[in-house]
N, C-alpha and C. Protein backbone atom coordinates (compact mmCIF):
# COMPACT_ATOMS: atom_id res chain seq x y z
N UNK A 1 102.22 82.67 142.84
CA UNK A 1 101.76 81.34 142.48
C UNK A 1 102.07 81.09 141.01
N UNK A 2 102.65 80.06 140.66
CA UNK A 2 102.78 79.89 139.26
C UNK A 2 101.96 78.42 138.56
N UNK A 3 101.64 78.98 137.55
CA UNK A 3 100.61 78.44 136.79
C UNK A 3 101.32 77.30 136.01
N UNK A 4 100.48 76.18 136.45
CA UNK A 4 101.16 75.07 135.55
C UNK A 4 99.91 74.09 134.51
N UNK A 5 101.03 74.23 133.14
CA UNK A 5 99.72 73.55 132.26
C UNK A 5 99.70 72.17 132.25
N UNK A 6 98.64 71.71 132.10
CA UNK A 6 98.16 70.54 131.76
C UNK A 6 98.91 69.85 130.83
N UNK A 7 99.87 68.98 130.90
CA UNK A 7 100.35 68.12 129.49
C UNK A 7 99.24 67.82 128.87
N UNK A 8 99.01 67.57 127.42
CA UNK A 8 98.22 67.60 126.61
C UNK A 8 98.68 66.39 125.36
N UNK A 9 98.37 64.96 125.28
CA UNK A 9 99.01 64.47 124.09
C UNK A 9 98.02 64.30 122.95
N UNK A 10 98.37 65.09 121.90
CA UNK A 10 97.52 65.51 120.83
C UNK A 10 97.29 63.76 120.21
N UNK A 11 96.19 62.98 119.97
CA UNK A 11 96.24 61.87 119.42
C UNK A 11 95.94 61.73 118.43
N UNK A 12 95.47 62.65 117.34
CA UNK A 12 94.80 62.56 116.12
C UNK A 12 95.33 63.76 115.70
N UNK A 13 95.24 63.71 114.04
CA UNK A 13 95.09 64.76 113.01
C UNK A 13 94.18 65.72 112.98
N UNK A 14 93.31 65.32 113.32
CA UNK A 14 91.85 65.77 112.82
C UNK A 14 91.08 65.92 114.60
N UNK A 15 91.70 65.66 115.68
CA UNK A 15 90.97 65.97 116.63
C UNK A 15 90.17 64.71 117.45
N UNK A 16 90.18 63.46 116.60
CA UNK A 16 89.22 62.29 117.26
C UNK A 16 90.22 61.71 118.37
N UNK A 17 90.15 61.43 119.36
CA UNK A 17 90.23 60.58 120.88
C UNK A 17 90.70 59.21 120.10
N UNK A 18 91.60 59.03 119.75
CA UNK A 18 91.62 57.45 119.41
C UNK A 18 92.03 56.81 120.90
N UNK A 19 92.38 57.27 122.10
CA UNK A 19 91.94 56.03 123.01
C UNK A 19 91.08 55.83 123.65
N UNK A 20 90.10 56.90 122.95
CA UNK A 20 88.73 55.77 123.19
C UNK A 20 87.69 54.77 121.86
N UNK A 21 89.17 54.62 121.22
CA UNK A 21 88.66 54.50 119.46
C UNK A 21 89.07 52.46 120.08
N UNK A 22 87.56 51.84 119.49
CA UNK A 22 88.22 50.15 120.08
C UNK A 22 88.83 49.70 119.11
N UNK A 23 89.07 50.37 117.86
CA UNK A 23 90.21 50.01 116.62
C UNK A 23 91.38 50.05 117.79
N UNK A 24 91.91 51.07 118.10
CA UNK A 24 93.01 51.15 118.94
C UNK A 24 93.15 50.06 120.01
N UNK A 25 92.18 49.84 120.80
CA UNK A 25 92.06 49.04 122.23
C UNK A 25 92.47 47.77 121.61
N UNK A 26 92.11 47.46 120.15
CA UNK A 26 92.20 45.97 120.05
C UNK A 26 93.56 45.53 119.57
N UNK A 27 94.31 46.92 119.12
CA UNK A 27 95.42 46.92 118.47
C UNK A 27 95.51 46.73 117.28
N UNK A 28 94.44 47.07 116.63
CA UNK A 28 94.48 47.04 114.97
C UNK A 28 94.68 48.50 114.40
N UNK A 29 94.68 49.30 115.24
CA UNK A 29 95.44 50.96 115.15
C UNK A 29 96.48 51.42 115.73
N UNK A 30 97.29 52.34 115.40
CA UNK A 30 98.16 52.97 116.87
C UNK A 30 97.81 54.78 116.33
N UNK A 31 96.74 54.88 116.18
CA UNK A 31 96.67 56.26 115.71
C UNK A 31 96.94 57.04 114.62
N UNK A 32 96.10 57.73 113.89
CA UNK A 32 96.90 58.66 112.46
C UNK A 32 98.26 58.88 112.74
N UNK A 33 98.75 59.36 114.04
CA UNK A 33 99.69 60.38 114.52
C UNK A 33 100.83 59.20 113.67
N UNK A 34 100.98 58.29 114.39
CA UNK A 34 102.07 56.80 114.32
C UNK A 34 101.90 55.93 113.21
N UNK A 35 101.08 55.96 112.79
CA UNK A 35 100.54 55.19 111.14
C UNK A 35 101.31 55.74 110.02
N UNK A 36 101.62 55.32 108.68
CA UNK A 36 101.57 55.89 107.48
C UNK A 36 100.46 55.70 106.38
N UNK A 37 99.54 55.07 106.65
CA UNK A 37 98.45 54.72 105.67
C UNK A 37 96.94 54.17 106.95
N UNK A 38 95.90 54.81 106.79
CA UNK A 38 95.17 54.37 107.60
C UNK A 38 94.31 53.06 107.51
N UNK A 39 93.98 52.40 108.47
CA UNK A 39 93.64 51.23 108.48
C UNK A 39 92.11 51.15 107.33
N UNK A 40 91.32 51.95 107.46
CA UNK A 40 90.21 52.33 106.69
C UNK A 40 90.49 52.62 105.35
N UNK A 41 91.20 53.22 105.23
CA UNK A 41 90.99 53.78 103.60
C UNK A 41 92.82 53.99 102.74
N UNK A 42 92.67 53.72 101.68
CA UNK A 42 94.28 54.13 101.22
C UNK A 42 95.35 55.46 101.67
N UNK A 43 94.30 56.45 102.10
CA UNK A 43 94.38 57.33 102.57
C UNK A 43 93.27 58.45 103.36
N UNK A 44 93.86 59.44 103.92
CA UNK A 44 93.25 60.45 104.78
C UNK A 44 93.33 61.91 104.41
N UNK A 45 92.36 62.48 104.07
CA UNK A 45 92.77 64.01 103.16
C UNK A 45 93.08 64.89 104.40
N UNK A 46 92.43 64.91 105.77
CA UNK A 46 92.88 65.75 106.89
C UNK A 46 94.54 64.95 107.55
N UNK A 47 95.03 63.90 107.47
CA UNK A 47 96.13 63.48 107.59
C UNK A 47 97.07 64.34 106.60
N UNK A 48 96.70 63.64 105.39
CA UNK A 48 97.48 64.26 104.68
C UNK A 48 97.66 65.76 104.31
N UNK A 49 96.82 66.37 104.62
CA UNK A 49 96.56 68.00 104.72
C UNK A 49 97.88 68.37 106.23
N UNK A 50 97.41 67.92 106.85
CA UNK A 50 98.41 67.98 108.36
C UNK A 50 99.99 67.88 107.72
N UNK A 51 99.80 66.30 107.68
CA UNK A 51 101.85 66.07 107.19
C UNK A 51 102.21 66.73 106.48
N UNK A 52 101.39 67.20 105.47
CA UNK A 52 101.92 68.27 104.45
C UNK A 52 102.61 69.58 104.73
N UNK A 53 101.79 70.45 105.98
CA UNK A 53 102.33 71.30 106.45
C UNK A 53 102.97 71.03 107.56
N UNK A 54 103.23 69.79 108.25
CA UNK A 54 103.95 69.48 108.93
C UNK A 54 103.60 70.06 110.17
N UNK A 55 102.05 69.66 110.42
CA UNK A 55 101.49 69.76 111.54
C UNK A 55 101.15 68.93 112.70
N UNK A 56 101.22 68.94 113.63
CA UNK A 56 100.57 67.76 114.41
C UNK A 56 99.13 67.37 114.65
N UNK A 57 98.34 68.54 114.37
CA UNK A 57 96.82 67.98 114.19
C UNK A 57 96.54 69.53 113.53
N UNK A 58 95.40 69.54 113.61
CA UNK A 58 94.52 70.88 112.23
C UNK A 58 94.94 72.18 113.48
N UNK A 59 94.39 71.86 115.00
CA UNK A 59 94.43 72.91 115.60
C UNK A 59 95.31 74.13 115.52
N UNK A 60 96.76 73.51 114.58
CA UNK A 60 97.83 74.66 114.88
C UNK A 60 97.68 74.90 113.05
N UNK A 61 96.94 74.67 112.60
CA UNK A 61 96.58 75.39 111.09
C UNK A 61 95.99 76.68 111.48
N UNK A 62 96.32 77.60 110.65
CA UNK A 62 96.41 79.29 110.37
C UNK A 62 94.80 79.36 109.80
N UNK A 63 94.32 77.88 108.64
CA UNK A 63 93.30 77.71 108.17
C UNK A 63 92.26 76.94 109.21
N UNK A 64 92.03 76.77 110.42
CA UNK A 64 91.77 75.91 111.35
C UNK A 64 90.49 76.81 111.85
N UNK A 65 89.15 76.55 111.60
CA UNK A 65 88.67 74.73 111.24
C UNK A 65 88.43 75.30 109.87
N UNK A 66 88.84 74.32 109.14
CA UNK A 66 88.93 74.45 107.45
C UNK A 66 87.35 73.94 107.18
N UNK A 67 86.92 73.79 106.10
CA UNK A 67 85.93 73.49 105.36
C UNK A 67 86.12 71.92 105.51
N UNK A 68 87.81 71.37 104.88
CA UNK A 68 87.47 69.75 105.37
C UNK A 68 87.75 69.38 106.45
N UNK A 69 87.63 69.98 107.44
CA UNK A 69 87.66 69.44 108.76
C UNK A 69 86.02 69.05 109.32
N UNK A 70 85.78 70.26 109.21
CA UNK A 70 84.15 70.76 109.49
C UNK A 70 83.27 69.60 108.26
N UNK A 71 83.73 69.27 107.32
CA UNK A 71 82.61 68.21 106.43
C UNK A 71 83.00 66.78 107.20
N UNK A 72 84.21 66.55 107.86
CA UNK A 72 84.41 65.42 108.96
C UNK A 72 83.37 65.44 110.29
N UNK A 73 84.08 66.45 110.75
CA UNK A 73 82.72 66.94 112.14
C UNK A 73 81.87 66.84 112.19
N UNK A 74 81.26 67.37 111.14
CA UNK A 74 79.60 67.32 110.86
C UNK A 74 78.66 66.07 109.85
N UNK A 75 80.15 65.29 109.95
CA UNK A 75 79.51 64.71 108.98
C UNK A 75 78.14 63.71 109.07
N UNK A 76 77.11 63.60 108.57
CA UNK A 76 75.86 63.02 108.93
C UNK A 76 75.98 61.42 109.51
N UNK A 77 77.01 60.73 108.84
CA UNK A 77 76.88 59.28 109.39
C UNK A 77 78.13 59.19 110.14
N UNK A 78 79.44 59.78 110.44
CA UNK A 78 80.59 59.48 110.97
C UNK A 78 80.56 60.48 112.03
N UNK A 79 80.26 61.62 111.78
CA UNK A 79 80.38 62.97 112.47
C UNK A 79 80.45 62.64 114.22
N UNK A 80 80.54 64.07 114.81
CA UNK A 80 81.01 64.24 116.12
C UNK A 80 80.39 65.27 116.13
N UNK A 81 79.55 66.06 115.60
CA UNK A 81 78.94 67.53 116.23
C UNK A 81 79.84 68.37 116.38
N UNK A 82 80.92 68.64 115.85
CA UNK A 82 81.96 69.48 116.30
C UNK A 82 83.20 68.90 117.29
N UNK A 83 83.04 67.74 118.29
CA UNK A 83 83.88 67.49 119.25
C UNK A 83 85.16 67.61 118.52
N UNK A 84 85.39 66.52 117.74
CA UNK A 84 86.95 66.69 117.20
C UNK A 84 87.44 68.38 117.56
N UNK A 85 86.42 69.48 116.47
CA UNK A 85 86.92 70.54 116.76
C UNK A 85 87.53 71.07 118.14
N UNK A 86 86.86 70.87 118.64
CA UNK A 86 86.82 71.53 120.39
C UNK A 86 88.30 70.70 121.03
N UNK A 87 88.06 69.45 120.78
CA UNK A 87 89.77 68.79 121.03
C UNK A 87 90.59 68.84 120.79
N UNK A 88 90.87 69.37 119.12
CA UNK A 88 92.04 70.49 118.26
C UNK A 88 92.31 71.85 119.30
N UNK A 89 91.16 72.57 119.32
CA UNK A 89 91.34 73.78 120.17
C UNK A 89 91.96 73.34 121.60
N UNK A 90 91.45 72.68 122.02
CA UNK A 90 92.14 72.56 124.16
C UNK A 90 93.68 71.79 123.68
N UNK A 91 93.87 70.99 122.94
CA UNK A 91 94.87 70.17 122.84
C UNK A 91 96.25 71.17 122.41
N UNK A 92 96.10 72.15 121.29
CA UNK A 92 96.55 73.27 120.91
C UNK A 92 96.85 74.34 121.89
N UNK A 93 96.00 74.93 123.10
CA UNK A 93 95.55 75.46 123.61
C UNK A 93 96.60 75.24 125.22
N UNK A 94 96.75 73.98 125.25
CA UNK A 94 97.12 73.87 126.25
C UNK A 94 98.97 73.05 126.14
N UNK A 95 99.19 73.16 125.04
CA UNK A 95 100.47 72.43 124.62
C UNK A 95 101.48 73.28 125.30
């Protein structure tokens, strides 16, 4: 029997679901991945941490989950409890 993986399309830098992000749904995003400057802010330090090493999201960092990933995750008013993390890992995981 041979084992077949799951296609996996990594949508974020940092691990967040942007299609379930309604920035995206409304079309005022197409994702970190496809962007060069994010719609929120002049920039993204986990984006730019990524392109730098010329990664597709944190999961395939050597440093993965870094300190600024984890102050995203956890963060008290934006945060995810970790999910992003866990979506870096399966997305990585299953590429």
């Amino acid at each position: 029997m041979v084992e077949v993986k799951e296609k996996i399309k990594i949508e974020s830098r940092c691990g967040i679901c942007c299609s379930e992000c309604n920035f995206q749904k409304d079309g005022k995003c197409d994702g970190c991945i496809n962007i060069t400057k994010p719609f929120w802010s002049d920039s993204c330090p986990i984006k730019n941490c990524c392109e730098m090493k010329r990664l597709k999201c944190c999961g395939e960092c050597c440093e993965f989950p870094c300190d600024l990933l984890k102050s995203f995750a956890y963060d008290e008013k934006q945060g995810d409890n970790g999910l992003r993390i866990e979506n870096c890992k399966m997305w990585c995981k299953l590429k």
